[in-house]
Each structure stands twice: as C-alpha cells, then as structure tokens.
PDB file of N, CA and C in Angstrom:
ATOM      1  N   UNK A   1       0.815  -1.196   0.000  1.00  0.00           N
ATOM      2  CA  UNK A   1       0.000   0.000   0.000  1.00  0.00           C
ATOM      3  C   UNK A   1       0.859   1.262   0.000  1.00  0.00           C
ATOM      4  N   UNK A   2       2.224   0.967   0.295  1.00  0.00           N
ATOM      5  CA  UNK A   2       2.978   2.641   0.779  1.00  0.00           C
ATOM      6  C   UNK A   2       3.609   2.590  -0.776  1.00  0.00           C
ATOM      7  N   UNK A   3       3.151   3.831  -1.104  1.00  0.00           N
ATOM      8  CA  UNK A   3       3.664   4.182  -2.541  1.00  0.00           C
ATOM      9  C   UNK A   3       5.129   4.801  -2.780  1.00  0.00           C
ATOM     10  N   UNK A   4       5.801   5.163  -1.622  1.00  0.00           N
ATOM     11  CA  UNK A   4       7.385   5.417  -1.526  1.00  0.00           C
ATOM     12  C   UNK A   4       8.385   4.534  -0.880  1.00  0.00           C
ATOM     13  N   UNK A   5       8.500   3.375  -1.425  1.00  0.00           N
ATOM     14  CA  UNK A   5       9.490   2.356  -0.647  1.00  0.00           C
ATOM     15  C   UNK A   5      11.084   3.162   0.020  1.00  0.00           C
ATOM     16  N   UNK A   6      11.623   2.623   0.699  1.00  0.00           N
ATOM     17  CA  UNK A   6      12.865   3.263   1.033  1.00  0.00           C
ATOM     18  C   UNK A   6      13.727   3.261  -0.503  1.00  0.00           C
ATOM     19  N   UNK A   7      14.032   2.630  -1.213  1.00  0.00           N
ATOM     20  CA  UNK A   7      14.534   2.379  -2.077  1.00  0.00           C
ATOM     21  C   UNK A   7      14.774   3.430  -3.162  1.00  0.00           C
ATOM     22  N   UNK A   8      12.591   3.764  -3.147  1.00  0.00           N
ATOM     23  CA  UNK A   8      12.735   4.768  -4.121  1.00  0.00           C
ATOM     24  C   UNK A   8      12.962   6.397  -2.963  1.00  0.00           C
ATOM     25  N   UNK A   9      13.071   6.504  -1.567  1.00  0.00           N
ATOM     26  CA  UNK A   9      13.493   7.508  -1.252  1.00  0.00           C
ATOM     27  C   UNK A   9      15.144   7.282  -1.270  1.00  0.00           C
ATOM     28  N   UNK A  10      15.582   7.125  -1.308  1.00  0.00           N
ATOM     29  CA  UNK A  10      17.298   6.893  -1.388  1.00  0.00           C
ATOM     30  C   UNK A  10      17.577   7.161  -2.831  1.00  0.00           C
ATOM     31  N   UNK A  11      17.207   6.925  -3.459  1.00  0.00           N
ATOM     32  CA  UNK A  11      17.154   7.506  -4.862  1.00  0.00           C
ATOM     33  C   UNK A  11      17.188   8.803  -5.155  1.00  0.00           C
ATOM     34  N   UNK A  12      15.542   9.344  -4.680  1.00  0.00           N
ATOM     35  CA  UNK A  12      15.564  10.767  -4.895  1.00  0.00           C
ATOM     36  C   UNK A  12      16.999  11.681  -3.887  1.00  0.00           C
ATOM     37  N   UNK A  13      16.876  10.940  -2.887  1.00  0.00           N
ATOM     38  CA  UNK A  13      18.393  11.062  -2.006  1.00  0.00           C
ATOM     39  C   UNK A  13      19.651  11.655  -2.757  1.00  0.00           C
ATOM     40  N   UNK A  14      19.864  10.411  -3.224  1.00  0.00           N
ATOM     41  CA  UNK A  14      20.956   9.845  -4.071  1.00  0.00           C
ATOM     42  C   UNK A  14      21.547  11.342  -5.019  1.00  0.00           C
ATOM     43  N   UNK A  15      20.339  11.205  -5.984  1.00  0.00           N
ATOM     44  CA  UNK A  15      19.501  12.251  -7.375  1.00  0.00           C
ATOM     45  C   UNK A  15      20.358  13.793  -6.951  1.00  0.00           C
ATOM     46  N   UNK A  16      19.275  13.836  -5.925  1.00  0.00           N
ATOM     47  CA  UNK A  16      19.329  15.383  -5.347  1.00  0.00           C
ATOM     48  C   UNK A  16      19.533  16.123  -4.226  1.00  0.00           C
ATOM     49  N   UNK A  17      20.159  15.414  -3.568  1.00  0.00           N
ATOM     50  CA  UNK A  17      20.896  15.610  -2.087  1.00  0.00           C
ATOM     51  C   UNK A  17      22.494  15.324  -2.307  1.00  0.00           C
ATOM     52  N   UNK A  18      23.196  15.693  -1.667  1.00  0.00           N
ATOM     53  CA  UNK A  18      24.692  15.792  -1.843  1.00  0.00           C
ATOM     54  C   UNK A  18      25.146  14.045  -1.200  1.00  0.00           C
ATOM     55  N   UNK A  19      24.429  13.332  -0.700  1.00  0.00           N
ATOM     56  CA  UNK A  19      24.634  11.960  -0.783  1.00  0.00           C
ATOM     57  C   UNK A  19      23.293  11.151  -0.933  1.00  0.00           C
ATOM     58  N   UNK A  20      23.380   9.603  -0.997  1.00  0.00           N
ATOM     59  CA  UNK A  20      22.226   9.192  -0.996  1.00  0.00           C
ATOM     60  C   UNK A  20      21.712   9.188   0.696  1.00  0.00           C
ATOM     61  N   UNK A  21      22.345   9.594   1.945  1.00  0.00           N
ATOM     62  CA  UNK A  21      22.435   9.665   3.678  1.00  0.00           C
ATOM     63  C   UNK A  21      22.155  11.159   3.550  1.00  0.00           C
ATOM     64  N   UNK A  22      21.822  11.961   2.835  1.00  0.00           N
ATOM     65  CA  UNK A  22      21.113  13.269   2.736  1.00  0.00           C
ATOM     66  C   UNK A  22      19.854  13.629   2.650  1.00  0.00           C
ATOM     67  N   UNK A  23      19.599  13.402   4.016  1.00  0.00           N
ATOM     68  CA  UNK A  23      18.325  13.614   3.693  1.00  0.00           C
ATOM     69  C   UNK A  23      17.631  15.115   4.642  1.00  0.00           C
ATOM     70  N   UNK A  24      18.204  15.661   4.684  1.00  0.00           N
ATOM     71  CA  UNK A  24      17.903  17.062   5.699  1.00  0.00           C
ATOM     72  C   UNK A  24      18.174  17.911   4.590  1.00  0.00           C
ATOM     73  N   UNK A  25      18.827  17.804   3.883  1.00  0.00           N
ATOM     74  CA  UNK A  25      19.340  19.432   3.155  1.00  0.00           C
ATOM     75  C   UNK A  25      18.122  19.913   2.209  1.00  0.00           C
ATOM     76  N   UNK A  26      17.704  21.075   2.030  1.00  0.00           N
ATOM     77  CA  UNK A  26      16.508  21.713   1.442  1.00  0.00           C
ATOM     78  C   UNK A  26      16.197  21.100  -0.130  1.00  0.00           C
ATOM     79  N   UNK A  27      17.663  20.693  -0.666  1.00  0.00           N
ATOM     80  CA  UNK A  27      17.092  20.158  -2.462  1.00  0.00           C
ATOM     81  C   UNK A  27      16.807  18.923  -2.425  1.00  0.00           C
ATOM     82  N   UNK A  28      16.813  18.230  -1.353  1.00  0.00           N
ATOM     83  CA  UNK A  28      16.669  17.102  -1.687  1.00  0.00           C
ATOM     84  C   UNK A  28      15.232  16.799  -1.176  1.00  0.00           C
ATOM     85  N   UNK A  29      14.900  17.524   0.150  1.00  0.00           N
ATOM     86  CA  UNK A  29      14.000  17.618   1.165  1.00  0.00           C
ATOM     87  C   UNK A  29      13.027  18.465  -0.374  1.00  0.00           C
ATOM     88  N   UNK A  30      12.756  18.994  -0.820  1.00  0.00           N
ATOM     89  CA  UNK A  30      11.960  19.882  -1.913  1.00  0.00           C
ATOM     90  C   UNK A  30      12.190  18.644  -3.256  1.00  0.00           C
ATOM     91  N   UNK A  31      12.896  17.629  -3.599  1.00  0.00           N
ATOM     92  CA  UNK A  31      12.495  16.817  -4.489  1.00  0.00           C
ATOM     93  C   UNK A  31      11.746  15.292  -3.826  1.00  0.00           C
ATOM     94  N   UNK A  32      11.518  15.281  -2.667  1.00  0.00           N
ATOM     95  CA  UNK A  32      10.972  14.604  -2.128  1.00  0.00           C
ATOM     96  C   UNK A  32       9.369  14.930  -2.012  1.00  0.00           C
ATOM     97  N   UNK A  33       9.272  16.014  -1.577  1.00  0.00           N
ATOM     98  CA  UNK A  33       8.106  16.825  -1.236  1.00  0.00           C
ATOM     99  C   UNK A  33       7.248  16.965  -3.172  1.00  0.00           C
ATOM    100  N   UNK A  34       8.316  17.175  -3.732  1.00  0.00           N
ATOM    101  CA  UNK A  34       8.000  16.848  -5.360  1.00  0.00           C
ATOM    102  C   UNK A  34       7.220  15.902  -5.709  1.00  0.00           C
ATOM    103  N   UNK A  35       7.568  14.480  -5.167  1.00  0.00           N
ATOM    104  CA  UNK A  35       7.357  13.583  -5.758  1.00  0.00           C
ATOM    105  C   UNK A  35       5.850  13.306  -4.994  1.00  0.00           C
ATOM    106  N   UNK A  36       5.787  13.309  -3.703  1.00  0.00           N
ATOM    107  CA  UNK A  36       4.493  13.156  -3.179  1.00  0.00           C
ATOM    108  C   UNK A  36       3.453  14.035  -3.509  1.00  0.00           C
ATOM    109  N   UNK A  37       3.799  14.869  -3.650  1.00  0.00           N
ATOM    110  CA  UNK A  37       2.591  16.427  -4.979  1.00  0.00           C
ATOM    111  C   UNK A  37       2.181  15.637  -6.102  1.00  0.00           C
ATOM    112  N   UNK A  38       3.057  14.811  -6.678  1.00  0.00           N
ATOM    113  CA  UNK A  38       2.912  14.916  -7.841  1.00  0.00           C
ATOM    114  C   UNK A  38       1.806  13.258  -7.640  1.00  0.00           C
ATOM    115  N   UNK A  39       1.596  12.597  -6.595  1.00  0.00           N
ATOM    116  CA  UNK A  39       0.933  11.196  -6.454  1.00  0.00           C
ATOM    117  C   UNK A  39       0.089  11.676  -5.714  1.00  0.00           C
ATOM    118  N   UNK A  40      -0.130  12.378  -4.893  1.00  0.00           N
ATOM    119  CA  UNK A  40      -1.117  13.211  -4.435  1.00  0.00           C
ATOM    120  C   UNK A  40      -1.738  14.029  -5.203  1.00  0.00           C
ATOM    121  N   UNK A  41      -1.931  14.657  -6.380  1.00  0.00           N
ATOM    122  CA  UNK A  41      -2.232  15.103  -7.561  1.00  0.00           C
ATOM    123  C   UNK A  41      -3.005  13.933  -7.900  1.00  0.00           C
ATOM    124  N   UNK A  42      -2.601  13.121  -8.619  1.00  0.00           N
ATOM    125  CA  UNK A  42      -3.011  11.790  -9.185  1.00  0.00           C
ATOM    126  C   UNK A  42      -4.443  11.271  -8.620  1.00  0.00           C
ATOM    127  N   UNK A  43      -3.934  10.949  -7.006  1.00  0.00           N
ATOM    128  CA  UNK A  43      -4.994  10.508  -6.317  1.00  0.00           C
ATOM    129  C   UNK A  43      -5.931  11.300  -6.690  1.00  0.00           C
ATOM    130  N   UNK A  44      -6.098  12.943  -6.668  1.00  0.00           N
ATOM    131  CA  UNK A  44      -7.460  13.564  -6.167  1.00  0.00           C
ATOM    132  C   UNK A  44      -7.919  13.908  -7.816  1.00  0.00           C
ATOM    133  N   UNK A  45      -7.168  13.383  -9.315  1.00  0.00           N
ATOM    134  CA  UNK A  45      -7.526  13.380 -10.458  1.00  0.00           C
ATOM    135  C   UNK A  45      -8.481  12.029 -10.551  1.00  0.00           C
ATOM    136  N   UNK A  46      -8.646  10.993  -9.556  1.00  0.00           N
ATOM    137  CA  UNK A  46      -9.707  10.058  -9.557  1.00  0.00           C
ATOM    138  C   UNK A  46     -10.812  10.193  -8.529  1.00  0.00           C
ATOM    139  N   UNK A  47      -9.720  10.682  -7.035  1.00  0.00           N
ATOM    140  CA  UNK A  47     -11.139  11.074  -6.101  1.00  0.00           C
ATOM    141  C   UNK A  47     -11.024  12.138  -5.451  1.00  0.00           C
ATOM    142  N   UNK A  48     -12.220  13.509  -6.605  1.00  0.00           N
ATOM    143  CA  UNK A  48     -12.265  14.752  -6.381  1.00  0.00           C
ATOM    144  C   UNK A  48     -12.751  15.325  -5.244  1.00  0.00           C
ATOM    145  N   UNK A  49     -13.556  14.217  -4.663  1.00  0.00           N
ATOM    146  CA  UNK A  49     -13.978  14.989  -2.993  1.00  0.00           C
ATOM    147  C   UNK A  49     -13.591  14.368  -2.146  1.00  0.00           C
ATOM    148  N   UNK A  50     -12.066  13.636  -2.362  1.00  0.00           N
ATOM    149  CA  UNK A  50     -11.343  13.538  -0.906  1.00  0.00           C
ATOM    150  C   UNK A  50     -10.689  14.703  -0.551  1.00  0.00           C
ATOM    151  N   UNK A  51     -11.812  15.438   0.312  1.00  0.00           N
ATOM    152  CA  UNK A  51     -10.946  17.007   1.029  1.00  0.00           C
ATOM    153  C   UNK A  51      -9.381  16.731   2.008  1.00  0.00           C
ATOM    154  N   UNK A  52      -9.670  15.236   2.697  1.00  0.00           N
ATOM    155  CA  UNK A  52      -8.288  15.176   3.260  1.00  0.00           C
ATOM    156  C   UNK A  52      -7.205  15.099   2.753  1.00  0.00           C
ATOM    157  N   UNK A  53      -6.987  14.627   1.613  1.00  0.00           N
ATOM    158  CA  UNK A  53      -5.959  14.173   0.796  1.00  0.00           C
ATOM    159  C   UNK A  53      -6.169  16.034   0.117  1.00  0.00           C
ATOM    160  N   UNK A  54      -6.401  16.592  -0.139  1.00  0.00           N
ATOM    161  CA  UNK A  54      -6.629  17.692  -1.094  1.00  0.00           C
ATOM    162  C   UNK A  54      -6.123  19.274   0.286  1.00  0.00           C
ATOM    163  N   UNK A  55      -6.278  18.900   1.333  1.00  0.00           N
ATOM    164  CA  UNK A  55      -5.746  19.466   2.546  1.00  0.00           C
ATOM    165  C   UNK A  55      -4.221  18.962   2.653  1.00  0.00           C
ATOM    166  N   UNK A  56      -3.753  18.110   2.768  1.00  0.00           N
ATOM    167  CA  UNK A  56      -2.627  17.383   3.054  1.00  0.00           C
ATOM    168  C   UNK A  56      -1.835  18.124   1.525  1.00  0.00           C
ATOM    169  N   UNK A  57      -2.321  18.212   0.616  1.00  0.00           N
ATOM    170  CA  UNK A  57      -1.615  18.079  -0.925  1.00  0.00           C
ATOM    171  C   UNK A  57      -0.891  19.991  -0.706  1.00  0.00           C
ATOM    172  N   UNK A  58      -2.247  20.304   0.052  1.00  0.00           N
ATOM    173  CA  UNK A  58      -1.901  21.832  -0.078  1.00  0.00           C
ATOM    174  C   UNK A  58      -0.746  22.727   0.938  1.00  0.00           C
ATOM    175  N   UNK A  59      -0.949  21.387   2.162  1.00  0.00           N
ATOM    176  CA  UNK A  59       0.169  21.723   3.123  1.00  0.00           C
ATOM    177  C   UNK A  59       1.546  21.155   2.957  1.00  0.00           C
ATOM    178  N   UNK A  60       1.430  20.150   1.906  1.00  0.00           N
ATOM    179  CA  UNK A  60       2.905  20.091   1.365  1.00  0.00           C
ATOM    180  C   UNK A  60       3.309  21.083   0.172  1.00  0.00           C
ATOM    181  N   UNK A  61       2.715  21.585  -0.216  1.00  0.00           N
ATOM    182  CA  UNK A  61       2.933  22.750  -1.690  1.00  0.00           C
ATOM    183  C   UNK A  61       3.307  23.879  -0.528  1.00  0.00           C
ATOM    184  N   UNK A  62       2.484  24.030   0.320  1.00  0.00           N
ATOM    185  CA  UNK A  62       3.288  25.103   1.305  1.00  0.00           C
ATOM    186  C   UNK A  62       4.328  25.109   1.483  1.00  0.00           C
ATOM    187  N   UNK A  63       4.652  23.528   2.386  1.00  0.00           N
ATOM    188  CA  UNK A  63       5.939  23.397   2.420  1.00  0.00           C
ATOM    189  C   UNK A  63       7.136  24.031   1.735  1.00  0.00           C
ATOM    190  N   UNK A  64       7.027  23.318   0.394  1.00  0.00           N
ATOM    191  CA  UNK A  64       7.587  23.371  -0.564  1.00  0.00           C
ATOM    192  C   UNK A  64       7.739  24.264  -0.558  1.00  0.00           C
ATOM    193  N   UNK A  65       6.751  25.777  -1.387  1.00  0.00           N
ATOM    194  CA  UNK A  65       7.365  26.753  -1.431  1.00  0.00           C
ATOM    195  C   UNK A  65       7.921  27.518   0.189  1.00  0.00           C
ATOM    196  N   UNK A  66       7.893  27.107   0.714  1.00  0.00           N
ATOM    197  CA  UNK A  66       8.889  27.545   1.834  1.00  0.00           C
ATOM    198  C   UNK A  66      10.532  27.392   1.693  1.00  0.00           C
ATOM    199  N   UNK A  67      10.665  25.815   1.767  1.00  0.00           N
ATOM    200  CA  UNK A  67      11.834  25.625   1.284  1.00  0.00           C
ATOM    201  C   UNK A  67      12.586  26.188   0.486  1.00  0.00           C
ATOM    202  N   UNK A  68      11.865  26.408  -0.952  1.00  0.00           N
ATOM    203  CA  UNK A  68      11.916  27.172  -1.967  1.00  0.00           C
ATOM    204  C   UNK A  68      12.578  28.550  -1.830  1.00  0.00           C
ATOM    205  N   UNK A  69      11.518  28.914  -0.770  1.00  0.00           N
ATOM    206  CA  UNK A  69      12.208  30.664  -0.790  1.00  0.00           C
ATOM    207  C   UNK A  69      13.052  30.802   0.040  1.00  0.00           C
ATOM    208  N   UNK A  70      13.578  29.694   1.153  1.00  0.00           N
ATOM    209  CA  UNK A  70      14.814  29.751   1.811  1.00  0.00           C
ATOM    210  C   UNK A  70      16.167  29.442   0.803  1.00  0.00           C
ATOM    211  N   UNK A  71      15.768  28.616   0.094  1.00  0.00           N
ATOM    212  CA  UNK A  71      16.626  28.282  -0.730  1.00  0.00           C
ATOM    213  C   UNK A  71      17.243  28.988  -1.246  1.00  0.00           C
ATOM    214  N   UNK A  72      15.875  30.082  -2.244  1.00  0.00           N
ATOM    215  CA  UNK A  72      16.510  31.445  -3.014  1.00  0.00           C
ATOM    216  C   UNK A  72      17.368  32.385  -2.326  1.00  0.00           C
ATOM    217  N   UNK A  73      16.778  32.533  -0.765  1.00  0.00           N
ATOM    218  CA  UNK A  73      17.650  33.920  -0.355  1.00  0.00           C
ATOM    219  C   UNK A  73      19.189  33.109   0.377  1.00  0.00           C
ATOM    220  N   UNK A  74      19.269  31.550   0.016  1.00  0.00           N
ATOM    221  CA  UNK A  74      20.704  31.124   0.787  1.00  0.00           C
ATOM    222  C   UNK A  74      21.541  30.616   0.209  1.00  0.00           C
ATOM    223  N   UNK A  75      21.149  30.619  -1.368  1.00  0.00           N
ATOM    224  CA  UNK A  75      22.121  29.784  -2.356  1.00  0.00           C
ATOM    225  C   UNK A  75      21.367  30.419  -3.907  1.00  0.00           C
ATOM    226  N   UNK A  76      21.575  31.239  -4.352  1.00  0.00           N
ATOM    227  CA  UNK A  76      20.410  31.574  -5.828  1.00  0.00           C
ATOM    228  C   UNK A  76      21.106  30.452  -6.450  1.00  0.00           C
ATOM    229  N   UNK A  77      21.922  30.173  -7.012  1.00  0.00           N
ATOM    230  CA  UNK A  77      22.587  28.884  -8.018  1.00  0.00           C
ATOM    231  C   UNK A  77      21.820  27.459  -7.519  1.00  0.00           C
ATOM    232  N   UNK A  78      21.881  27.035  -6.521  1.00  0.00           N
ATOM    233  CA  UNK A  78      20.969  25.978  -6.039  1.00  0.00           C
ATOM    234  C   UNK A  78      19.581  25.766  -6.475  1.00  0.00           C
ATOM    235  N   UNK A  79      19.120  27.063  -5.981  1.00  0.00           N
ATOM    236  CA  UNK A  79      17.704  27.299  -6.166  1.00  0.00           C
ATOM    237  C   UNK A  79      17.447  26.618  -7.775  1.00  0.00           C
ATOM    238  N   UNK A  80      18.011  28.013  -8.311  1.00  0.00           N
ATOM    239  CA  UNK A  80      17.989  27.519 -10.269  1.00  0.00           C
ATOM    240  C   UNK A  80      18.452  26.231 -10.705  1.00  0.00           C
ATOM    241  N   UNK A  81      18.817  25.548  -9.774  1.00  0.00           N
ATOM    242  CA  UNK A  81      19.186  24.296 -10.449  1.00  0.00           C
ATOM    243  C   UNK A  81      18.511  23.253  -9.701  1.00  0.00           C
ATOM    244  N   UNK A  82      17.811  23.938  -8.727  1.00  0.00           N
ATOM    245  CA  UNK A  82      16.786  22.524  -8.323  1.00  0.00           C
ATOM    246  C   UNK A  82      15.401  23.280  -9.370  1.00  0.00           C
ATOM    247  N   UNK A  83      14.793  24.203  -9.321  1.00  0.00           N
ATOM    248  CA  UNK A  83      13.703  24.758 -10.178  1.00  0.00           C
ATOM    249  C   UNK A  83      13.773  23.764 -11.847  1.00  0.00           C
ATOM    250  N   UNK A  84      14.976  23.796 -12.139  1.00  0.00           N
ATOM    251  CA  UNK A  84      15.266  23.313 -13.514  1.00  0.00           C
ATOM    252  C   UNK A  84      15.364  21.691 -13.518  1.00  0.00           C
ATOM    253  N   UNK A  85      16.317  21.250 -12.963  1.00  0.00           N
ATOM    254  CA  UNK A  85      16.053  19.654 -12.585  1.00  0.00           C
ATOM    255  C   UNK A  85      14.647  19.096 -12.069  1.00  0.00           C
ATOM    256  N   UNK A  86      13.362  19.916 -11.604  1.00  0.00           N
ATOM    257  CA  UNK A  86      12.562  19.328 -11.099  1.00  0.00           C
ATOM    258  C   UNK A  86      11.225  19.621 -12.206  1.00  0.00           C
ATOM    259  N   UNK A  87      11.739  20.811 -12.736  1.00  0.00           N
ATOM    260  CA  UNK A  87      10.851  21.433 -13.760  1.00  0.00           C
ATOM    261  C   UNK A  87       9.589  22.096 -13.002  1.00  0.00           C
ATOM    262  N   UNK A  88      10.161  22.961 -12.179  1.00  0.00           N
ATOM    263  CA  UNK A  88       9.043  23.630 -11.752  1.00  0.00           C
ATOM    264  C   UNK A  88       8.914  25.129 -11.948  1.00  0.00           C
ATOM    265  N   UNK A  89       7.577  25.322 -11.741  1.00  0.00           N
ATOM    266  CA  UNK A  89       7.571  26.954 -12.239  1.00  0.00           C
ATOM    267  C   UNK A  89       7.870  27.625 -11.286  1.00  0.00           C
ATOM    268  N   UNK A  90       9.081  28.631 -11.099  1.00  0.00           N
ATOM    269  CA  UNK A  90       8.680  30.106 -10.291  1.00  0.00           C
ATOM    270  C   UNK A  90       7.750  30.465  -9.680  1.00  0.00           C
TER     271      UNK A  90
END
C-alpha cells in the first residue's frame, strides 16, 4: 500500500541531495516533497472529494514553497538548479 518504498526515497536522495544519507538538506527535502505532490495530484484526479488528501496536498505545496524561498535567499545557483532539474515553475 505505501507508494514510496525506502529504495525509491534513497534515490531521490541519491539524485538530489549531496549523498544518498542526505536527507535534511533543502534540495533534496523539496524533491521529495516533489514527488508526493505529484501522487497526491493523481490521487485527487480520480477522487475529487477527498478534502483530506486535497488538505494534506496543499500543506505540502506550502511546504515546498517555503523551502523554496529559503533556498533562493541562501544559495540563488541551487535554487535555479533545483527549479530546472525538477521542472518547476517560479
């Protein structure tokens, strides 16, 4: 039932954190948070009035752009290169 095995988090780890044992630092922590948006999306494209899942989806996009804008004001080169590797908009 759990749609993120360790396997595939060590990956995104791996990907976009400065090791695959990186798992605190903001680009990797923001391509993680990526990937569950993007299956959380999915879910509520089949079931439109699960408000919990559609609450949960919105407090990780928060997240995210949080991270995001710490990111920008503590590294701009980082930032632009997680925005671009993840393909997200501004």
């Amino acid at each position: 039932m759990n749609y993120l095995t360790a396997e595939q988090k060590l990956e995104i780890f791996k990907e976009y954190g400065k090791s695959n044992t990186d798992t605190g630092s903001p680009e990797s922590q923001i391509a993680l948070f990526s990937h569950r948006i993007g299956h959380l999306t999915e879910h509520l494209k089949k079931h439109r009035k699960d408000y919990s899942t559609q609450r949960s989806l919105l407090k990780l996009v928060g997240k995210r752009r949080r991270l995001l804008d710490y990111l920008k004001e503590r590294d701009i080169e980082k930032y632009r290169a997680i925005i671009k590797a993840l393909n997200l908009r501004k």
